[in-house]
C-alpha atoms as a PDB file:
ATOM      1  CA  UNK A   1      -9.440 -26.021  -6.874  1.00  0.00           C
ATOM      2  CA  UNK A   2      -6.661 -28.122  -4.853  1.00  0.00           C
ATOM      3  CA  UNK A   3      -4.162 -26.960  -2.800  1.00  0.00           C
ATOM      4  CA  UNK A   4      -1.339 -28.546  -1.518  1.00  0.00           C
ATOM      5  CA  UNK A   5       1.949 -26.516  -0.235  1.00  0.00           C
ATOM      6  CA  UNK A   6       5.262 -28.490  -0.712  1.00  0.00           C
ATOM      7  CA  UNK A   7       8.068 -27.595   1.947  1.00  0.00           C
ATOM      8  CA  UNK A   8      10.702 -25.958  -0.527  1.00  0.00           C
ATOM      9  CA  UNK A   9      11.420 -24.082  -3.729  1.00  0.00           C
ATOM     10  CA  UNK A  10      13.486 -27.278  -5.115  1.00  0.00           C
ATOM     11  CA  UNK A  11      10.005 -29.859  -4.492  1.00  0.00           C
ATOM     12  CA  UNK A  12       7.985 -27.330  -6.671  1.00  0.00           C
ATOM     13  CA  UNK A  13       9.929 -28.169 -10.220  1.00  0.00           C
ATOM     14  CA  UNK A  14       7.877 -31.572 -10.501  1.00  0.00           C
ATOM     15  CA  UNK A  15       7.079 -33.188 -13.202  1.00  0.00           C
ATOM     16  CA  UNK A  16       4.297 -31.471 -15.629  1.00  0.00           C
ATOM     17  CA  UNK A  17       4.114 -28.294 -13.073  1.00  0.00           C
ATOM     18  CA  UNK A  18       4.294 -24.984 -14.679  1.00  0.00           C
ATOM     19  CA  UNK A  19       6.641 -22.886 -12.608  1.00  0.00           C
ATOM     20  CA  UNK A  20       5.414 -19.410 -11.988  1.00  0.00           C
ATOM     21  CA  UNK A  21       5.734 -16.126 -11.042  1.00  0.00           C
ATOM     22  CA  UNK A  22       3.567 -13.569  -9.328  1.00  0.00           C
ATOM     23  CA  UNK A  23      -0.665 -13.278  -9.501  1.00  0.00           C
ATOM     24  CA  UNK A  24      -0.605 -15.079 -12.387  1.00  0.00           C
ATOM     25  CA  UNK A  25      -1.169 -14.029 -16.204  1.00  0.00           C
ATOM     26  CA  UNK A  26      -0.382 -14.645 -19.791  1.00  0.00           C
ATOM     27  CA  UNK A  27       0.624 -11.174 -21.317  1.00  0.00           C
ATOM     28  CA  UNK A  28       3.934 -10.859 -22.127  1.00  0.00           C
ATOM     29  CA  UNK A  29       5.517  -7.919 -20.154  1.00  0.00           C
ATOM     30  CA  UNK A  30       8.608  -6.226 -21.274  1.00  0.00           C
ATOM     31  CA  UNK A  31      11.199  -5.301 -17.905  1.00  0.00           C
ATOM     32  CA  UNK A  32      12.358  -3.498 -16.652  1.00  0.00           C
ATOM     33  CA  UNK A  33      19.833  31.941  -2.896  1.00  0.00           C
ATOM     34  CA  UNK A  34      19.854  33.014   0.236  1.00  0.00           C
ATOM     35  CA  UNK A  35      18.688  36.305   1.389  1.00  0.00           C
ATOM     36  CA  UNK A  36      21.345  38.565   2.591  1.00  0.00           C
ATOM     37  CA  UNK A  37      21.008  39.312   6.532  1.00  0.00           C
ATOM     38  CA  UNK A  38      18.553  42.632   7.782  1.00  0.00           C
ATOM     39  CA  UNK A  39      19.586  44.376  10.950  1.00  0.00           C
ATOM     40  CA  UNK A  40      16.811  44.301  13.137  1.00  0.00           C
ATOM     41  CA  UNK A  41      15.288  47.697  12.747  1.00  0.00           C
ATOM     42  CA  UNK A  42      15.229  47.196   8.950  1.00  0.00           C
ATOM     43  CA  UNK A  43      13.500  44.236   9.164  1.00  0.00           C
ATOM     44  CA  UNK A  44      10.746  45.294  11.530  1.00  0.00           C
ATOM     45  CA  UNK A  45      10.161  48.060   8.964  1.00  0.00           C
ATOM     46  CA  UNK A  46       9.351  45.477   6.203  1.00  0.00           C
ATOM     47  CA  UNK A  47       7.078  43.196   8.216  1.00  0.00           C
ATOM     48  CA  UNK A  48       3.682  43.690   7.533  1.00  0.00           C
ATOM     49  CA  UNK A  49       0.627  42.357   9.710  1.00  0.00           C
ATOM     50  CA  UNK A  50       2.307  39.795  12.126  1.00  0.00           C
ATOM     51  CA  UNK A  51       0.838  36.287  10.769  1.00  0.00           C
ATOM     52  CA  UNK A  52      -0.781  33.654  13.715  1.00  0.00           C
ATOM     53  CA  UNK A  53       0.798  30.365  14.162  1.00  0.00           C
ATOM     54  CA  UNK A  54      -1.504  27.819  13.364  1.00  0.00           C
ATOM     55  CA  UNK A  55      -3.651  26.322  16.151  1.00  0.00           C
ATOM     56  CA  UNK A  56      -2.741  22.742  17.260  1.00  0.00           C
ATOM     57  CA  UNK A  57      -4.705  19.667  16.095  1.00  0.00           C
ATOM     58  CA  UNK A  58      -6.646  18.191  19.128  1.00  0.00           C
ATOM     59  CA  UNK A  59      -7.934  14.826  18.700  1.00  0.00           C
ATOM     60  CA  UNK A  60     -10.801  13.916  20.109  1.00  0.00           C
ATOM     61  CA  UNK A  61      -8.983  11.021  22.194  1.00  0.00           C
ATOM     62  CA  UNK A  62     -12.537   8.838  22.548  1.00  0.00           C
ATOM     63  CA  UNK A  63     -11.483   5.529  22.373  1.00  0.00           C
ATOM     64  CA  UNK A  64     -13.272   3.782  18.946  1.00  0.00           C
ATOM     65  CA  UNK A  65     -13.643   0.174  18.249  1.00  0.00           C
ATOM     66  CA  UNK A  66     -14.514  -1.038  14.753  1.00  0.00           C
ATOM     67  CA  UNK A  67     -18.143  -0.535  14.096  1.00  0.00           C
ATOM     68  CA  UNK A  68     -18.109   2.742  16.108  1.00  0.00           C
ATOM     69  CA  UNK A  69     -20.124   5.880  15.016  1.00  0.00           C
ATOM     70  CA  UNK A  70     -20.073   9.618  15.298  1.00  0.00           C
ATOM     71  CA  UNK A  71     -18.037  12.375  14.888  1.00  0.00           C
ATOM     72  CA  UNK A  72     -15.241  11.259  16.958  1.00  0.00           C
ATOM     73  CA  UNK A  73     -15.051   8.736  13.592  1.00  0.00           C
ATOM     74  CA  UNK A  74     -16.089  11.495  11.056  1.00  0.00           C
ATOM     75  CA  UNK A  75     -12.757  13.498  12.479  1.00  0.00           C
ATOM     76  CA  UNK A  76     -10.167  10.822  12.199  1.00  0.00           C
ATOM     77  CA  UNK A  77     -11.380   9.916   8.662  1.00  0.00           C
ATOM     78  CA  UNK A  78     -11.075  13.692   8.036  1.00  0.00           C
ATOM     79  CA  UNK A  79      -7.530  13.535   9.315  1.00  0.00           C
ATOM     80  CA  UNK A  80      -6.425  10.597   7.625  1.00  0.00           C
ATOM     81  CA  UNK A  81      -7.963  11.828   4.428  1.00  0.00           C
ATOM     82  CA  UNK A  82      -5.552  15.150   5.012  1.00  0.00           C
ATOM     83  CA  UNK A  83      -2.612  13.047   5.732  1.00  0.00           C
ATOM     84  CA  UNK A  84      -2.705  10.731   2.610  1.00  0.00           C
ATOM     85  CA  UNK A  85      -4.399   7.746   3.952  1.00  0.00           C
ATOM     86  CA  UNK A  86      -7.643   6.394   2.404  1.00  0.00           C
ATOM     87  CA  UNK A  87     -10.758   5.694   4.827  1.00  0.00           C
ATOM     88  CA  UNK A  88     -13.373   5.620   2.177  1.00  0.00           C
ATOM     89  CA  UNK A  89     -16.261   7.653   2.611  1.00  0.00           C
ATOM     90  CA  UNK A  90     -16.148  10.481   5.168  1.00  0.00           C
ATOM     91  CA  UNK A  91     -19.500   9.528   6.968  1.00  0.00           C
ATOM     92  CA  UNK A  92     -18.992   8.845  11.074  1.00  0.00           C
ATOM     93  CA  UNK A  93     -18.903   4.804  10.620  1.00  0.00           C
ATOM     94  CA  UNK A  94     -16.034   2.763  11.233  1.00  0.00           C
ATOM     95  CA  UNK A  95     -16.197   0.032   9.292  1.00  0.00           C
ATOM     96  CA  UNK A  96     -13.532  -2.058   6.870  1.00  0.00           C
ATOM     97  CA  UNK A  97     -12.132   0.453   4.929  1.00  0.00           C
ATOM     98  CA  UNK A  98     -11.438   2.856   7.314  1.00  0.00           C
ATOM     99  CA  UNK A  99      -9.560   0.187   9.461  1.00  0.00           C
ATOM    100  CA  UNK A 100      -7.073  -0.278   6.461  1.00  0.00           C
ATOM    101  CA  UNK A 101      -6.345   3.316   6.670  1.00  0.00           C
ATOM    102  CA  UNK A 102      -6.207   3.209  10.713  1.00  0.00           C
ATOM    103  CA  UNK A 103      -3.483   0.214  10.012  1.00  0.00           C
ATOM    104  CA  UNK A 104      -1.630   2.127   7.683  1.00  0.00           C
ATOM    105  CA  UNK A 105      -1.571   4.975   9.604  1.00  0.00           C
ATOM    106  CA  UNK A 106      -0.833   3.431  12.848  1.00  0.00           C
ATOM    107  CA  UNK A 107       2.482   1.105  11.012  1.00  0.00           C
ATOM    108  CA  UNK A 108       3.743   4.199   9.620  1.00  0.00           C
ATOM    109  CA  UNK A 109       3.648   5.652  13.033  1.00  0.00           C
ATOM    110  CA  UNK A 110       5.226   2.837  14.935  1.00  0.00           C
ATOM    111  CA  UNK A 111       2.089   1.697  16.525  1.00  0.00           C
ATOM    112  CA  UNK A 112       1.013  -2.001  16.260  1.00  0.00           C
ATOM    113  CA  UNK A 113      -1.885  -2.176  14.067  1.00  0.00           C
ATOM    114  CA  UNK A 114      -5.221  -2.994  15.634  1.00  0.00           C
ATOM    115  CA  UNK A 115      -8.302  -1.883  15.420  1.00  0.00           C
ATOM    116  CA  UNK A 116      -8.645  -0.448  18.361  1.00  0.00           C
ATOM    117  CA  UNK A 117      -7.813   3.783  18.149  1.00  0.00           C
ATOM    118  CA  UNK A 118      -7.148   4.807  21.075  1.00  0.00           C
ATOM    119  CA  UNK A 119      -4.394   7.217  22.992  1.00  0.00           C
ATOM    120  CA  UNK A 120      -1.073   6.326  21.201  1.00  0.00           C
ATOM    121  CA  UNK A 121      -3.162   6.281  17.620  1.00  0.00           C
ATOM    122  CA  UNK A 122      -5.057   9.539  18.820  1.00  0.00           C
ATOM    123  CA  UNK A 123      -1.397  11.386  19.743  1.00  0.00           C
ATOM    124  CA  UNK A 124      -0.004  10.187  16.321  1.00  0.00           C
ATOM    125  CA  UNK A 125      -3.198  11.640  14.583  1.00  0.00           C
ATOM    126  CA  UNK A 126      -2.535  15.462  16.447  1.00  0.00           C
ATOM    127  CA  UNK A 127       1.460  14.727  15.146  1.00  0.00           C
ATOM    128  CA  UNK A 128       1.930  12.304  12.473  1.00  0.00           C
ATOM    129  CA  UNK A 129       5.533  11.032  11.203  1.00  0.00           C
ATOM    130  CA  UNK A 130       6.146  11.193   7.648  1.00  0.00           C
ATOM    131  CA  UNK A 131       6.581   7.804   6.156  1.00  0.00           C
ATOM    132  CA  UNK A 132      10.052   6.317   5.854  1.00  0.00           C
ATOM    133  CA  UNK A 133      11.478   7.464   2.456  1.00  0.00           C
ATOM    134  CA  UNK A 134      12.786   4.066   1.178  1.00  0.00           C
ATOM    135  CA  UNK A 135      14.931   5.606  -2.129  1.00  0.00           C
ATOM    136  CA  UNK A 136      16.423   9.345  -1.428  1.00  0.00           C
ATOM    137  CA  UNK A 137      17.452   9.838  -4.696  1.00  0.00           C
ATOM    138  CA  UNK A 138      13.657   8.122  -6.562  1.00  0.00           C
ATOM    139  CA  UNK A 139      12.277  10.273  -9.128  1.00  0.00           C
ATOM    140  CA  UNK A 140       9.752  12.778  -8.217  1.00  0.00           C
ATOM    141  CA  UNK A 141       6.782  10.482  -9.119  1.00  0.00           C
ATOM    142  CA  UNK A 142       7.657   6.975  -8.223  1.00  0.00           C
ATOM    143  CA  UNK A 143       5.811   4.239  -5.814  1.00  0.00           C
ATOM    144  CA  UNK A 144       7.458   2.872  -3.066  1.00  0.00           C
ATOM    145  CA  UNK A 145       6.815  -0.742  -1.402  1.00  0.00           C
ATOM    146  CA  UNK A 146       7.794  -1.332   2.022  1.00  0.00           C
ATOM    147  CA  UNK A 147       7.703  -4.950   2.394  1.00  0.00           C
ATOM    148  CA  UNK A 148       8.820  -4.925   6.009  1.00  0.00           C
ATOM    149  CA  UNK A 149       5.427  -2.413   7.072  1.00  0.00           C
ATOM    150  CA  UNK A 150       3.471  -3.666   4.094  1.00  0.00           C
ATOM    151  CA  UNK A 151       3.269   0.074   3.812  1.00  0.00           C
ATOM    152  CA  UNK A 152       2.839   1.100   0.030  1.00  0.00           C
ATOM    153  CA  UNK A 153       3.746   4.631  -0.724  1.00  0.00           C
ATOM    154  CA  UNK A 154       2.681   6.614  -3.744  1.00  0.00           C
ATOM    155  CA  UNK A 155       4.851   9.957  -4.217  1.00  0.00           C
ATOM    156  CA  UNK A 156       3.219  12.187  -7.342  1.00  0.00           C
ATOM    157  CA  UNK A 157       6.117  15.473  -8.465  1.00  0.00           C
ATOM    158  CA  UNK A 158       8.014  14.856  -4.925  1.00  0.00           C
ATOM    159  CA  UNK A 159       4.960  15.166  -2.704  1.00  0.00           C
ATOM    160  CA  UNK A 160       3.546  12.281  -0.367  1.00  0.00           C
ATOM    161  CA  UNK A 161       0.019  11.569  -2.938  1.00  0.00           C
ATOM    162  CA  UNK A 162      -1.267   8.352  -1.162  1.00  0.00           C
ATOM    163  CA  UNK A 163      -0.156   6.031   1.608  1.00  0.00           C
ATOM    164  CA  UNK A 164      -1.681   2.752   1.652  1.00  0.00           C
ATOM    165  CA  UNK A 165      -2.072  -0.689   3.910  1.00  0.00           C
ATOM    166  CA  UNK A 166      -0.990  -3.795   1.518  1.00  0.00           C
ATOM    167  CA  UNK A 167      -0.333  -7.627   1.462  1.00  0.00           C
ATOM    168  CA  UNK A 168       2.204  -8.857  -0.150  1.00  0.00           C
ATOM    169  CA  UNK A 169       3.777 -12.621  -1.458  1.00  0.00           C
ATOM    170  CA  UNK A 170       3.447 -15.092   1.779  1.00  0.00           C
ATOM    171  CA  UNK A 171       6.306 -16.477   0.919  1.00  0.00           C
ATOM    172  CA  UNK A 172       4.954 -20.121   1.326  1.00  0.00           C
ATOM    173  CA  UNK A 173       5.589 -22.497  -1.677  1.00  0.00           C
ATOM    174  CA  UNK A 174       2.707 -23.076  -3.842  1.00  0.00           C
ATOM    175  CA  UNK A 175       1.211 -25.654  -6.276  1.00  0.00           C
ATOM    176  CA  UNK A 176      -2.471 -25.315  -7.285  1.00  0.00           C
ATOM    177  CA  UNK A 177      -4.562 -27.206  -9.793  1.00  0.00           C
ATOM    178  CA  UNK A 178      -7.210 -25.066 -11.420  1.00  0.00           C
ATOM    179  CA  UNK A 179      -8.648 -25.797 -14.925  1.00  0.00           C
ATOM    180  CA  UNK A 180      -7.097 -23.055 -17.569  1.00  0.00           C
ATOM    181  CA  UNK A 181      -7.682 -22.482 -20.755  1.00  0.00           C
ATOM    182  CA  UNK A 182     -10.159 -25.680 -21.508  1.00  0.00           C
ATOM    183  CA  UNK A 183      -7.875 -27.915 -19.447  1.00  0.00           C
ATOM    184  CA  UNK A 184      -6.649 -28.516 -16.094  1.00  0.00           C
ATOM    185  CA  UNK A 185      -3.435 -27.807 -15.372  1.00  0.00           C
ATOM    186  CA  UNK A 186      -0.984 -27.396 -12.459  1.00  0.00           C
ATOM    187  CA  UNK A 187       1.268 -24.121 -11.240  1.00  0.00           C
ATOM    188  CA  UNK A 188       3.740 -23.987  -8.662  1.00  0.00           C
ATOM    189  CA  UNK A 189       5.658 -20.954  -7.631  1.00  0.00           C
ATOM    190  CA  UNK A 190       7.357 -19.580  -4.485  1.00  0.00           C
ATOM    191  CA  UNK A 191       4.856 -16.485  -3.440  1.00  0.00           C
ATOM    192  CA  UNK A 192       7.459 -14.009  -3.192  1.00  0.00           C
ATOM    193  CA  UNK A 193       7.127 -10.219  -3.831  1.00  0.00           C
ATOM    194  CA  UNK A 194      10.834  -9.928  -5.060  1.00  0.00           C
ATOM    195  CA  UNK A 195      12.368  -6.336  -4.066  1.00  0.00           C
ATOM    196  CA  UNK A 196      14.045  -4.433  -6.819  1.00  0.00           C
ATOM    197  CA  UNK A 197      13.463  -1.498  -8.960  1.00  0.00           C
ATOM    198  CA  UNK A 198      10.917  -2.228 -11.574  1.00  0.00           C
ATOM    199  CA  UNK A 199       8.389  -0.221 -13.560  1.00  0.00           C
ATOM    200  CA  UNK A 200       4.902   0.273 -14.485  1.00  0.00           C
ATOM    201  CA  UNK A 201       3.845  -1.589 -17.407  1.00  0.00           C
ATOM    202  CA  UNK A 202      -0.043  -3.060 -18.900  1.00  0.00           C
ATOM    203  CA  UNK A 203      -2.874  -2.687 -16.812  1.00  0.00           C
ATOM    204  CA  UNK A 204      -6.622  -4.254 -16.892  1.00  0.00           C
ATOM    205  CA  UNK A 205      -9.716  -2.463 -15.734  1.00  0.00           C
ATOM    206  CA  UNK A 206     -11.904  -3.883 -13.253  1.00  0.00           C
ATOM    207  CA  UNK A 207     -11.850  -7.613 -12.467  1.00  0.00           C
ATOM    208  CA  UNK A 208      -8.825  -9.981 -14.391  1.00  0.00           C
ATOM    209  CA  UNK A 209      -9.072 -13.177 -13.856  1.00  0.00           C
ATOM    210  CA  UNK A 210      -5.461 -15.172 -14.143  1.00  0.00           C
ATOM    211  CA  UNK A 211      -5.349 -18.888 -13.090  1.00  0.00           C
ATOM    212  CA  UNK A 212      -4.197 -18.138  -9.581  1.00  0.00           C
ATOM    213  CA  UNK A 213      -7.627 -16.012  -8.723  1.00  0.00           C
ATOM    214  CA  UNK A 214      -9.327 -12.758  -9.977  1.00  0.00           C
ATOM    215  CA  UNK A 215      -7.507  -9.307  -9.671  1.00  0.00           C
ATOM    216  CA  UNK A 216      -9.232  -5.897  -9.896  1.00  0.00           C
ATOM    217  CA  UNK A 217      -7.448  -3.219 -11.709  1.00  0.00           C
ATOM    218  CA  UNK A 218      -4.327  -4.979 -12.098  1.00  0.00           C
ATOM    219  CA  UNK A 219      -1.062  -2.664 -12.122  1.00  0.00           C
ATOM    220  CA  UNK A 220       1.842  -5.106 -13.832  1.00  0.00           C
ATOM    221  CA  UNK A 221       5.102  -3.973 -12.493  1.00  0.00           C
ATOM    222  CA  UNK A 222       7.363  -6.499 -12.566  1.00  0.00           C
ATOM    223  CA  UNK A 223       6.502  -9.852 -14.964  1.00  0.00           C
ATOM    224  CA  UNK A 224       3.092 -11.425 -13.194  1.00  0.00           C
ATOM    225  CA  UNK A 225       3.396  -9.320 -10.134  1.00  0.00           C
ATOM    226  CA  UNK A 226       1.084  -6.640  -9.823  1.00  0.00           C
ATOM    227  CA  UNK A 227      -0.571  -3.782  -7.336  1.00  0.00           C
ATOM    228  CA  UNK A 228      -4.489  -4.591  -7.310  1.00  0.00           C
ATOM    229  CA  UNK A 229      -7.516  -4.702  -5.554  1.00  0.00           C
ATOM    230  CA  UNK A 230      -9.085  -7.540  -3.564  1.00  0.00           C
ATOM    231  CA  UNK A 231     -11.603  -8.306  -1.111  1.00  0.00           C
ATOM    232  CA  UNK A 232      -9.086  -9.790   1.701  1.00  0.00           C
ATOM    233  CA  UNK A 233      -6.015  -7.709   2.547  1.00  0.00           C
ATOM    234  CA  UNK A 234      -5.079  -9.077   5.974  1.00  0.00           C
ATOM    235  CA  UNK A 235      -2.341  -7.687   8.055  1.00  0.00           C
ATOM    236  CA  UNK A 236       0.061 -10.499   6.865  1.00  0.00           C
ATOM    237  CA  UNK A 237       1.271 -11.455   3.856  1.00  0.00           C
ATOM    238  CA  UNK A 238      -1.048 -13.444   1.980  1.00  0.00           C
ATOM    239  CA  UNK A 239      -0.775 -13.005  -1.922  1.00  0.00           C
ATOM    240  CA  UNK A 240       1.431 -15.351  -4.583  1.00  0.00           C
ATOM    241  CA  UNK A 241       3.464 -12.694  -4.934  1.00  0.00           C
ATOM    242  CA  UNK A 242       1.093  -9.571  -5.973  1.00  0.00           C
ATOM    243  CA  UNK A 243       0.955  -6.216  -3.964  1.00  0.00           C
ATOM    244  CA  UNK A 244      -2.892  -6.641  -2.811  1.00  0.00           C
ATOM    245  CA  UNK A 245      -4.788  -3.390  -1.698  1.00  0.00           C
ATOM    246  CA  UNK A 246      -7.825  -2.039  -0.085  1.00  0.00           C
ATOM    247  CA  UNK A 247     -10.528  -1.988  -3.318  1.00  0.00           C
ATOM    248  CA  UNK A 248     -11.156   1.342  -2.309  1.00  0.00           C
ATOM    249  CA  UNK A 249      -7.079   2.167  -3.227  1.00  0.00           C
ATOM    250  CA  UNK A 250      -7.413   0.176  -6.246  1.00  0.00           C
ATOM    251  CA  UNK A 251     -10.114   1.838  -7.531  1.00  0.00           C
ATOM    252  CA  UNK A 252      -8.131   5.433  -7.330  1.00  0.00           C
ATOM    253  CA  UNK A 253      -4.875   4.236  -7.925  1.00  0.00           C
ATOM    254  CA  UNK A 254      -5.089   3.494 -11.688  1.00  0.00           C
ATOM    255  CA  UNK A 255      -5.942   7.677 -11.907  1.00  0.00           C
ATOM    256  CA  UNK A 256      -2.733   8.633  -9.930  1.00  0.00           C
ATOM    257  CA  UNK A 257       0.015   5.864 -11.559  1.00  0.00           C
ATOM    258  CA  UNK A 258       0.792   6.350 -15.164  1.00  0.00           C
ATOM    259  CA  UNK A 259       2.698   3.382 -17.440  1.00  0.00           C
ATOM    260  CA  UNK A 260       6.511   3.726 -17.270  1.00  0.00           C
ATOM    261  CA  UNK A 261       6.963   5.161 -13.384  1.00  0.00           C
ATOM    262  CA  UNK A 262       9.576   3.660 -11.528  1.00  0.00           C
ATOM    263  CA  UNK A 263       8.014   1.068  -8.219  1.00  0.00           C
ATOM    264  CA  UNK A 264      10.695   0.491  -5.858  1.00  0.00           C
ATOM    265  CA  UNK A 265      10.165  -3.416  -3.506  1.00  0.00           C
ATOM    266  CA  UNK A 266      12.479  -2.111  -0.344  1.00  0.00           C
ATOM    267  CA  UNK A 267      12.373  -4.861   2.723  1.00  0.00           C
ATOM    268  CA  UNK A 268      11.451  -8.374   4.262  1.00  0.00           C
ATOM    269  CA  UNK A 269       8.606  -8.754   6.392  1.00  0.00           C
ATOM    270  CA  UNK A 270       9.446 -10.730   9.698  1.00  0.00           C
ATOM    271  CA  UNK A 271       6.411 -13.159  10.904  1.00  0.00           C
ATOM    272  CA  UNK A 272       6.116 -13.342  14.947  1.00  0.00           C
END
């Protein structure tokens, strides 16, 4: 495959170029009371058996590098588990997956993402901020891109279900040569994860290959743009226009998000 990058949207409508939008495919997609007041002595007479506060969360605050081991490790993937991130398998070892989670965690938390976890992470981890509700009025079950994070947010009947690192459209102008269907042919497109208010629509299981690359468990929401596995999900925004997630996300994620729910694209990420 060649790749050459033209410096504008205008230079990519050349001659025999296929103009395109998204990850690339060829299935057509359809768019998108209160209580009144007790005096005092009534109300201690209805208490029963006074109830404990619950005890604080204490991290163990041991600095951990990727590639670390142990149970400081096995308790932050315990936490982040509770919290609605996804560090893979609970088992002491910090390795890829878990740091997707730890950048997740740490952008939803206002902490620069590295992989270094360490006392601002650690202090986050004992109390966490919600993520940043990006459509008040959203149905109860809806998914939520913040493009600005590349925080993806999956709300299930109101409730915070999954919270996930992404990368989204670079942005960057595109024209590739691939051979497609028997012949080779040229696309061009702009990269760009459009924000909007789109739905869920078709879906593939397991690996779809398109002519701009291979996709596991694609999740069409909006034309050629889709949520979907793959094996590099850097910090930055590095797709043609796809939401790309942690393989360990994309495995679950088909389970949790139904045809027909609303995804809302909220933001604009800003490079250094």
């Amino acid at each position: 495959m060649r790749v050459r990058r033209l410096p504008g949207v205008a230079a990519l409508l050349t001659a025999g170029a296929v103009v395109v939008s998204g990850c690339g495919t060829q299935q057509p997609v359809r768019q998108a009371v209160a209580s009144p007041p007790v005096s005092p002595p009534a109300a201690a007479a209805q208490q029963g058996p006074s109830i404990a506060a619950p005890d604080p969360v204490v991290a163990p605050r041991k600095t951990l590098r990727l590639g670390a081991k142990g149970k400081a490790v096995t308790w932050m993937q315990k936490r982040l588990t509770e919290l609605g991130y996804r560090p893979g398998k609970v088992d002491g070892q910090y390795g890829g997956t878990t740091l997707a989670a730890v950048w997740a965690f740490q952008k939803v938390n206002g902490i620069k993402p590295t992989s270094t976890v360490a006392k601002r992470t650690w202090q986050a981890l004992e109390t966490p901020r919600a993520p940043k509700v990006l459509v008040p009025d959203g149905k109860p079950t809806r998914a939520e891109v913040n493009l600005t994070k590349q925080v993806m947010v999956l709300y299930v009947r109101g409730e915070v279900k999954l919270i996930t690192h992404i990368s989204s459209g670079s942005g960057i102008p595109y024209c590739e040569t691939t051979t497609w269907q028997g012949k080779e042919q040229r696309f061009c497109g702009s990269a760009r994860t459009p924000t909007g208010n789109y739905r869920t629509t078709w879906r593939v299981g397991g690996w779809h290959k398109s002519y701009l690359g291979e996709l596991y468990n694609p999740i069409f929401f909006n034309g050629g743009i889709a949520f979907h596995g793959a094996l590099s999900v850097p910090l930055h925004p590095a797709s043609h226009g796809c939401v790309r997630m942690p393989m360990n996300v994309a495995e679950e994620l088909p389970g949790l998000l139904g045809k027909g729910v609303p995804v809302h694209v909220r933001g604009a990420y800003q490079r250094a």
